[in-house]
PDB file of N, CA and C in Angstrom:
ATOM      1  N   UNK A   1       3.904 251.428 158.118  1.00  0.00           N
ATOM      2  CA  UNK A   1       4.872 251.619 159.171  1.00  0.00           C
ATOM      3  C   UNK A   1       4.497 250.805 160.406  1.00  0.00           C
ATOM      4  N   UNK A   2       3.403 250.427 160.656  1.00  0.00           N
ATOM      5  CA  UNK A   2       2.625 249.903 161.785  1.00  0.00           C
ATOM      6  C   UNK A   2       3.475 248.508 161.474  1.00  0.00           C
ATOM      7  N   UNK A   3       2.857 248.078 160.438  1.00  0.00           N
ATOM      8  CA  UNK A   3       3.447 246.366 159.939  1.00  0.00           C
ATOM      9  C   UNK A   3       4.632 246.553 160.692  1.00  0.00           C
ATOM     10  N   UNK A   4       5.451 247.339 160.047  1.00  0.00           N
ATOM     11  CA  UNK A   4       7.237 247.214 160.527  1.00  0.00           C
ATOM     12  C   UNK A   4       7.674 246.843 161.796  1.00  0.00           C
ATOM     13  N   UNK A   5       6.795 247.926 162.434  1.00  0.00           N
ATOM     14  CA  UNK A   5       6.933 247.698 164.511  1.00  0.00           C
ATOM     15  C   UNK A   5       6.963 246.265 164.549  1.00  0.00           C
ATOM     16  N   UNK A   6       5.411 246.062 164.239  1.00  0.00           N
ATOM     17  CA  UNK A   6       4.867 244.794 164.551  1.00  0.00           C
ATOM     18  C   UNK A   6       6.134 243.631 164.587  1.00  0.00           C
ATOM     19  N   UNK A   7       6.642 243.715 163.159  1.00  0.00           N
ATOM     20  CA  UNK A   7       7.580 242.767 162.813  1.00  0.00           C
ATOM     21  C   UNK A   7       8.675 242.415 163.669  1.00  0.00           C
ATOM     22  N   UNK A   8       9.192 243.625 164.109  1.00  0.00           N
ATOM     23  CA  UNK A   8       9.909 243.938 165.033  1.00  0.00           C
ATOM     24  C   UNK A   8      10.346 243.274 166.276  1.00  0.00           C
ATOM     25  N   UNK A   9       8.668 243.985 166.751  1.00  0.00           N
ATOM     26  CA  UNK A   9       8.326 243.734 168.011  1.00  0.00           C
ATOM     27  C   UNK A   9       8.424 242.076 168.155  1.00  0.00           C
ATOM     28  N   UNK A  10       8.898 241.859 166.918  1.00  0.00           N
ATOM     29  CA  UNK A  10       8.363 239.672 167.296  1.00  0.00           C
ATOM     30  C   UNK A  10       6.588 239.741 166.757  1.00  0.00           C
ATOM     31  N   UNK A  11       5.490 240.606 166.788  1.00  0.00           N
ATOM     32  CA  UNK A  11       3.960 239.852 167.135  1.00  0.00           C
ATOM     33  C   UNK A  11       3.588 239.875 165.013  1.00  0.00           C
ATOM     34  N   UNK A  12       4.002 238.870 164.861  1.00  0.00           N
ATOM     35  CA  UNK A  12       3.443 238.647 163.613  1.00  0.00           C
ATOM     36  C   UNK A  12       2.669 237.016 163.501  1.00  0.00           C
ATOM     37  N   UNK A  13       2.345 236.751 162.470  1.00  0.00           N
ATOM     38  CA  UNK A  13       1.866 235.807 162.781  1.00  0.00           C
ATOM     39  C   UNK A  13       1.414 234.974 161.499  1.00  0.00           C
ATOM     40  N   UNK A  14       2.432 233.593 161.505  1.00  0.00           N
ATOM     41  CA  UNK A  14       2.607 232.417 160.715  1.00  0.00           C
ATOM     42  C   UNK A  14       1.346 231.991 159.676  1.00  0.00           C
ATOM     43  N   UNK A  15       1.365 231.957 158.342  1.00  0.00           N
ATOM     44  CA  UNK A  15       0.591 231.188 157.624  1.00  0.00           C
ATOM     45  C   UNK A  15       0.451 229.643 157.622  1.00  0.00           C
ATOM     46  N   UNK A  16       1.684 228.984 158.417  1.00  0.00           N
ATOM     47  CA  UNK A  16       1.887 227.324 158.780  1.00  0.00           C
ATOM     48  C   UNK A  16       2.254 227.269 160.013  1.00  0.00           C
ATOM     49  N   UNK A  17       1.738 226.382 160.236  1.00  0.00           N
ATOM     50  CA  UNK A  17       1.712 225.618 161.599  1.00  0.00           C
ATOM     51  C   UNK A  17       3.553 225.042 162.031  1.00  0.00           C
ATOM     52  N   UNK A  18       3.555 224.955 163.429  1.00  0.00           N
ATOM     53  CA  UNK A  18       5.013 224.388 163.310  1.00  0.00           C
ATOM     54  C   UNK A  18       5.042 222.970 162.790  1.00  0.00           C
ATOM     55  N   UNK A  19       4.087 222.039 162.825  1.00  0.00           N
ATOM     56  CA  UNK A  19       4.075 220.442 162.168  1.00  0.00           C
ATOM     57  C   UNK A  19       4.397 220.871 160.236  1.00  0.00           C
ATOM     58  N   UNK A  20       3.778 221.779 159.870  1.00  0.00           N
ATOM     59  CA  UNK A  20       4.135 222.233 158.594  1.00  0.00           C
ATOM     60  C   UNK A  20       5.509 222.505 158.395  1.00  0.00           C
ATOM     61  N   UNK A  21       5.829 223.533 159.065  1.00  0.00           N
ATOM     62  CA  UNK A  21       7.589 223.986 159.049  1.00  0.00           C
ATOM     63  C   UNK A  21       8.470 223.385 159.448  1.00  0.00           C
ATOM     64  N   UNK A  22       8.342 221.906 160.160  1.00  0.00           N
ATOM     65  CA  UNK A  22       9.136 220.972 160.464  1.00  0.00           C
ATOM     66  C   UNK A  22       9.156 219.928 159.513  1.00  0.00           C
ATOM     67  N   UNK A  23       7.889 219.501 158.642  1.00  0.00           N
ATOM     68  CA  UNK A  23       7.515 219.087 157.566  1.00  0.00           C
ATOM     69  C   UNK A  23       8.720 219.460 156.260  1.00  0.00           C
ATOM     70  N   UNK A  24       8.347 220.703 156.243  1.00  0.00           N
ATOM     71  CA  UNK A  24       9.123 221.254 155.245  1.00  0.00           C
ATOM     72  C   UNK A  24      10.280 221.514 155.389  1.00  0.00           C
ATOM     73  N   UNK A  25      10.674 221.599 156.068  1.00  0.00           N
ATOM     74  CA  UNK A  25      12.649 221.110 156.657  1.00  0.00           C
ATOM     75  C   UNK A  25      13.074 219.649 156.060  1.00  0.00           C
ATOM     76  N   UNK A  26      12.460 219.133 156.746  1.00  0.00           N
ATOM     77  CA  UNK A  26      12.731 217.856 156.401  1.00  0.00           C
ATOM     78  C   UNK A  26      12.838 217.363 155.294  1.00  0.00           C
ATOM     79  N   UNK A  27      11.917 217.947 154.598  1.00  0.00           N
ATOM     80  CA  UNK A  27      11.474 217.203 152.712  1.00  0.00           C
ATOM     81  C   UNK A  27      12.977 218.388 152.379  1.00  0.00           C
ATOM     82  N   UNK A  28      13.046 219.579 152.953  1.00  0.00           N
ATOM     83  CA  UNK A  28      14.246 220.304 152.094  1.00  0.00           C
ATOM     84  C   UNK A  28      15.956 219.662 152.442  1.00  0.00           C
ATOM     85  N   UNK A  29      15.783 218.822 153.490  1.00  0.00           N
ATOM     86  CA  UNK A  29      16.665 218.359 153.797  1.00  0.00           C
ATOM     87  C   UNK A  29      16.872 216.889 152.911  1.00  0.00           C
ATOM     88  N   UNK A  30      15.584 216.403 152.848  1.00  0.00           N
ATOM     89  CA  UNK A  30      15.751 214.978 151.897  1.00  0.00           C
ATOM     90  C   UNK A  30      16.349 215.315 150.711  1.00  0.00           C
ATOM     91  N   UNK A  31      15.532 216.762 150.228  1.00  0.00           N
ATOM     92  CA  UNK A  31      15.671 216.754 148.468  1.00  0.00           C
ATOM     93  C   UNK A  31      17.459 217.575 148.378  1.00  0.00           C
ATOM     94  N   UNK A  32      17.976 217.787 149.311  1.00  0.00           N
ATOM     95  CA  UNK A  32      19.218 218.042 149.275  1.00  0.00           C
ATOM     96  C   UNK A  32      20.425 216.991 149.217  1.00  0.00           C
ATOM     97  N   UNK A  33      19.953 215.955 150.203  1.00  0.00           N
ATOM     98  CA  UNK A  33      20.352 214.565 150.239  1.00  0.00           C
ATOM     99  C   UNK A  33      20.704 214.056 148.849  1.00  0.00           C
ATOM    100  N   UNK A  34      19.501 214.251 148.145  1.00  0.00           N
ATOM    101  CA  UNK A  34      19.092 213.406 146.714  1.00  0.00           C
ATOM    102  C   UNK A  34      20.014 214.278 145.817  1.00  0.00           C
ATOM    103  N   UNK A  35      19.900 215.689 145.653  1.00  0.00           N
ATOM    104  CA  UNK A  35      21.007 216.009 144.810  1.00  0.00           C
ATOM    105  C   UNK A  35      22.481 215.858 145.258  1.00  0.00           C
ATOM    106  N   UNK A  36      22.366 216.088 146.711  1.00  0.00           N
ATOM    107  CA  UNK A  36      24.278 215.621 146.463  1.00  0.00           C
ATOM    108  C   UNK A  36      24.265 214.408 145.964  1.00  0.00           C
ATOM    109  N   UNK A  37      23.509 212.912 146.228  1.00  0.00           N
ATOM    110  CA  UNK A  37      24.140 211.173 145.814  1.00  0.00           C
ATOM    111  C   UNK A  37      23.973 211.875 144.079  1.00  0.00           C
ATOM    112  N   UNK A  38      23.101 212.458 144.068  1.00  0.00           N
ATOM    113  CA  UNK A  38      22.822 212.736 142.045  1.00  0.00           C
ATOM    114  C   UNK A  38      24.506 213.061 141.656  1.00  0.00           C
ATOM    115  N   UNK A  39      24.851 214.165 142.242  1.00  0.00           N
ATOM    116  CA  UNK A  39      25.975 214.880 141.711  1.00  0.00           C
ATOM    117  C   UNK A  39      27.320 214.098 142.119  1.00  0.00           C
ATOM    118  N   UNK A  40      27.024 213.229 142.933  1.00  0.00           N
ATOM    119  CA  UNK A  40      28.361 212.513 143.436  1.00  0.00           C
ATOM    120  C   UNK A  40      28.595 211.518 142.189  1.00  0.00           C
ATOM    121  N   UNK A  41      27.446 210.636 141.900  1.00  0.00           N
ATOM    122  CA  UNK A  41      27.169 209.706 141.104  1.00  0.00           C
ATOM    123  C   UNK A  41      27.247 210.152 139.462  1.00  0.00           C
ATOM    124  N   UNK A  42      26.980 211.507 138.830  1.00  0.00           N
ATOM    125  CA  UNK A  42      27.500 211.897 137.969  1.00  0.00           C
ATOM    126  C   UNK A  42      28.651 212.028 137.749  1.00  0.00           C
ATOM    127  N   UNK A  43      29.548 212.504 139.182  1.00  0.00           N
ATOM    128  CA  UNK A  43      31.163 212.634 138.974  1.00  0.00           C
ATOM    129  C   UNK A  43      31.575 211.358 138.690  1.00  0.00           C
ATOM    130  N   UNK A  44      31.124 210.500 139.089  1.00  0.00           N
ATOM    131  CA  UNK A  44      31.748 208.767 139.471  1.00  0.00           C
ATOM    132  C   UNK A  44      31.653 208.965 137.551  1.00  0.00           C
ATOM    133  N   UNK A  45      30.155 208.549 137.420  1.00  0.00           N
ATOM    134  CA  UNK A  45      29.985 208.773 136.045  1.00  0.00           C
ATOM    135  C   UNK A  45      31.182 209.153 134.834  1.00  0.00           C
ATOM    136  N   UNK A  46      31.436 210.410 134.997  1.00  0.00           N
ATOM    137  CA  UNK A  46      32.389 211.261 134.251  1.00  0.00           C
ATOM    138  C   UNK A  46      33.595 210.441 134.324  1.00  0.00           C
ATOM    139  N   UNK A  47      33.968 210.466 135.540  1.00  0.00           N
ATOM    140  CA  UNK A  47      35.372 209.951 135.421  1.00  0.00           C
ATOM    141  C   UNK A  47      35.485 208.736 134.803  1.00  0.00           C
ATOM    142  N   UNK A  48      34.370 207.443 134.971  1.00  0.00           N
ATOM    143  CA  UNK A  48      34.765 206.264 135.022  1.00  0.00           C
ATOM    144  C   UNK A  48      34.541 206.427 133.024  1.00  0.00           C
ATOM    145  N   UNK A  49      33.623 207.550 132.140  1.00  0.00           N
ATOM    146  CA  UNK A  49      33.780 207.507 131.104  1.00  0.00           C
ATOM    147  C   UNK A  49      34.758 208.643 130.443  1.00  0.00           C
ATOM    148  N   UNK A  50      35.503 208.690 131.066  1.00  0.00           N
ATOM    149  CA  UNK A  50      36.408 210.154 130.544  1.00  0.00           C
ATOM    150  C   UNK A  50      37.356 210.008 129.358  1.00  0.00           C
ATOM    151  N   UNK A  51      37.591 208.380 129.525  1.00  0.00           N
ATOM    152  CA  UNK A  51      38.738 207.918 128.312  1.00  0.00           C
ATOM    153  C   UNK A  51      38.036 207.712 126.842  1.00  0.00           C
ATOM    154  N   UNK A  52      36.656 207.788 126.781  1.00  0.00           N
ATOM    155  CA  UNK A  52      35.965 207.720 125.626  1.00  0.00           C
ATOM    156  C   UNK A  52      35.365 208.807 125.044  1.00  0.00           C
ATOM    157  N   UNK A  53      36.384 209.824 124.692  1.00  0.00           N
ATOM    158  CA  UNK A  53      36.753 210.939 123.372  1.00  0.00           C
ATOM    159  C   UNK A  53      35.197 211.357 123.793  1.00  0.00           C
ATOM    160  N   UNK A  54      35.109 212.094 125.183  1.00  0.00           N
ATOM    161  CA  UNK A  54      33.859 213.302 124.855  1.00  0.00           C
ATOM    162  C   UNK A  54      34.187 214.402 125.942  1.00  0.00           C
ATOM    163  N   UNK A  55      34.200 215.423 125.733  1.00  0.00           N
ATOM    164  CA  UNK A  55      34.444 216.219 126.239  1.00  0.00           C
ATOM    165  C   UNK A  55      33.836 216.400 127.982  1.00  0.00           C
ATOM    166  N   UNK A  56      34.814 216.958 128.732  1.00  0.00           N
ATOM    167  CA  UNK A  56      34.383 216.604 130.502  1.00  0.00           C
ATOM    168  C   UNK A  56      33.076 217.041 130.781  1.00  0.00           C
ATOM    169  N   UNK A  57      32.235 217.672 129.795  1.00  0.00           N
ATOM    170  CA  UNK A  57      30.600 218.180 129.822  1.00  0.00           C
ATOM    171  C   UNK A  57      29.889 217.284 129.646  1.00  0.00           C
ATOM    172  N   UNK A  58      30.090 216.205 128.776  1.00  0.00           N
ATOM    173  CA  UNK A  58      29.362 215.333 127.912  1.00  0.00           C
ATOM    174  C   UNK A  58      29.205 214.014 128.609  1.00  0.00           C
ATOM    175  N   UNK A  59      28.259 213.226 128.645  1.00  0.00           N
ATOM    176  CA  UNK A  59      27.998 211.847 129.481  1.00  0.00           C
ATOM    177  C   UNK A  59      27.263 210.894 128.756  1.00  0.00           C
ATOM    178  N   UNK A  60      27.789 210.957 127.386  1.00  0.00           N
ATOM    179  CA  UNK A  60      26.952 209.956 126.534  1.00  0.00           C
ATOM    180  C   UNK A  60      27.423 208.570 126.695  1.00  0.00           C
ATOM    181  N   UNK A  61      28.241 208.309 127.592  1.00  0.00           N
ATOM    182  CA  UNK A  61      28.627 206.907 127.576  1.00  0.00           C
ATOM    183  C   UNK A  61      27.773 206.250 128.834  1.00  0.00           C
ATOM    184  N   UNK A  62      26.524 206.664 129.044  1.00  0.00           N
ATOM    185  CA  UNK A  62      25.449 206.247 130.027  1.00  0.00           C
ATOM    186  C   UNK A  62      24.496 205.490 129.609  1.00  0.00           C
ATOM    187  N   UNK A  63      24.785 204.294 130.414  1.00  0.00           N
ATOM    188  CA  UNK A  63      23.834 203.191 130.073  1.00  0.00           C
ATOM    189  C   UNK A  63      23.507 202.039 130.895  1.00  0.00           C
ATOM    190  N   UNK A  64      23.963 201.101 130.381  1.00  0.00           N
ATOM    191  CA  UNK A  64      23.655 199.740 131.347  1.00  0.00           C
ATOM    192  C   UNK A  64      25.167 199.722 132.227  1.00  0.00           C
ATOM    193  N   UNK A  65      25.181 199.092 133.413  1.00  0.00           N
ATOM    194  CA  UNK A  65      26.093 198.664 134.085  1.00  0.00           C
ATOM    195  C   UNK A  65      27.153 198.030 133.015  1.00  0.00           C
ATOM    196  N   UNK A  66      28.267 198.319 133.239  1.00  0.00           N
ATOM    197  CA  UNK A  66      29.525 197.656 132.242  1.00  0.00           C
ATOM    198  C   UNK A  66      29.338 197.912 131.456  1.00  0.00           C
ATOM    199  N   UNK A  67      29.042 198.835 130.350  1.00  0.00           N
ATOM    200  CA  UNK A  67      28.956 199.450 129.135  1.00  0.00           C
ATOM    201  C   UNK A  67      30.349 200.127 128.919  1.00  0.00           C
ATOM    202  N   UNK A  68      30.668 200.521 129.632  1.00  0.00           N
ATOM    203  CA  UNK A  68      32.108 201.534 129.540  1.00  0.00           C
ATOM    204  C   UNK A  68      33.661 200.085 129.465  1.00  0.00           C
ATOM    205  N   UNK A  69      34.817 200.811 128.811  1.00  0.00           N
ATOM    206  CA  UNK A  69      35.863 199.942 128.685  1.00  0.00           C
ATOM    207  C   UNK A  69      36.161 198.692 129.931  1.00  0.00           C
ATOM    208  N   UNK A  70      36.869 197.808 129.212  1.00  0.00           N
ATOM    209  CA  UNK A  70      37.561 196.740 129.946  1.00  0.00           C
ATOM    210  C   UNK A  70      39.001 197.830 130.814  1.00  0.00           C
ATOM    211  N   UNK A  71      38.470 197.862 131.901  1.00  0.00           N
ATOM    212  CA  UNK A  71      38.974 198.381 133.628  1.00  0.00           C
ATOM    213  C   UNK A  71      38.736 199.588 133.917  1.00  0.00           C
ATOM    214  N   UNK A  72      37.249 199.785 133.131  1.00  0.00           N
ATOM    215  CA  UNK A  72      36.468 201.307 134.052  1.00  0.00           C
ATOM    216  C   UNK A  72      35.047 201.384 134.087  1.00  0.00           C
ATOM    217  N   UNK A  73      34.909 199.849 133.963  1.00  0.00           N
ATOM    218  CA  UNK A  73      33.575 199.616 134.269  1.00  0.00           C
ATOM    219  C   UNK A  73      33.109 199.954 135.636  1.00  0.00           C
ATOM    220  N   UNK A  74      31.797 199.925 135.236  1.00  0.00           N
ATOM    221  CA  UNK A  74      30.478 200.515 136.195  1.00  0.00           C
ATOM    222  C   UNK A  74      30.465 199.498 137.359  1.00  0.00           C
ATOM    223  N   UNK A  75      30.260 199.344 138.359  1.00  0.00           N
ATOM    224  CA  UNK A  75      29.525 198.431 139.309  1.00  0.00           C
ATOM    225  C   UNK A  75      28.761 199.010 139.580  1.00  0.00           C
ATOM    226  N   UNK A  76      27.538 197.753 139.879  1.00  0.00           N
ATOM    227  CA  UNK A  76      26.458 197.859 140.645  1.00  0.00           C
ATOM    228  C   UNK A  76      26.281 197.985 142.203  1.00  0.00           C
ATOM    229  N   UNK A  77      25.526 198.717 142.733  1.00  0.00           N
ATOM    230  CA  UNK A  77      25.818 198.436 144.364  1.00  0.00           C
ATOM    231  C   UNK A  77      24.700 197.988 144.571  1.00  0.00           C
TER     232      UNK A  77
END
């Protein structure tokens, strides 16, 4: 019950430093970055192979740049 006050009261006290917890913002902010371009770039993906008979789950038409049909090819950026 003591803990609880404490908590309360605000007087507890950090296992990391604030250079740590600003640290770790940041990297959670990068690795969030990285999955949205992932998931954007899968949609691009999907769509640009959607006309080649696999179901909207499936992404086996992944490969080299321009692998997919004549006018849904891949570009490179």
């Amino acid at each position: 019950m003591e803990t609880g006050k404490k908590r309360l009261a605000g007087d507890t006290t950090r296992q990391a430093t604030s250079s740590e917890v600003t640290g770790l913002k940041r990297e959670t902010r990068d690795l969030k970055e990285v999955v949205a371009e992932q998931t954007l770039e899968l949609r691009l993906l999907k769509k640009a192979c959607s006309g080649m008979r696999e179901t909207s789950n499936e992404v086996s038409c992944i490969g080299k740049v321009g692998d997919c049909p004549a006018g849904r090819g891949i570009t490179s950026t």
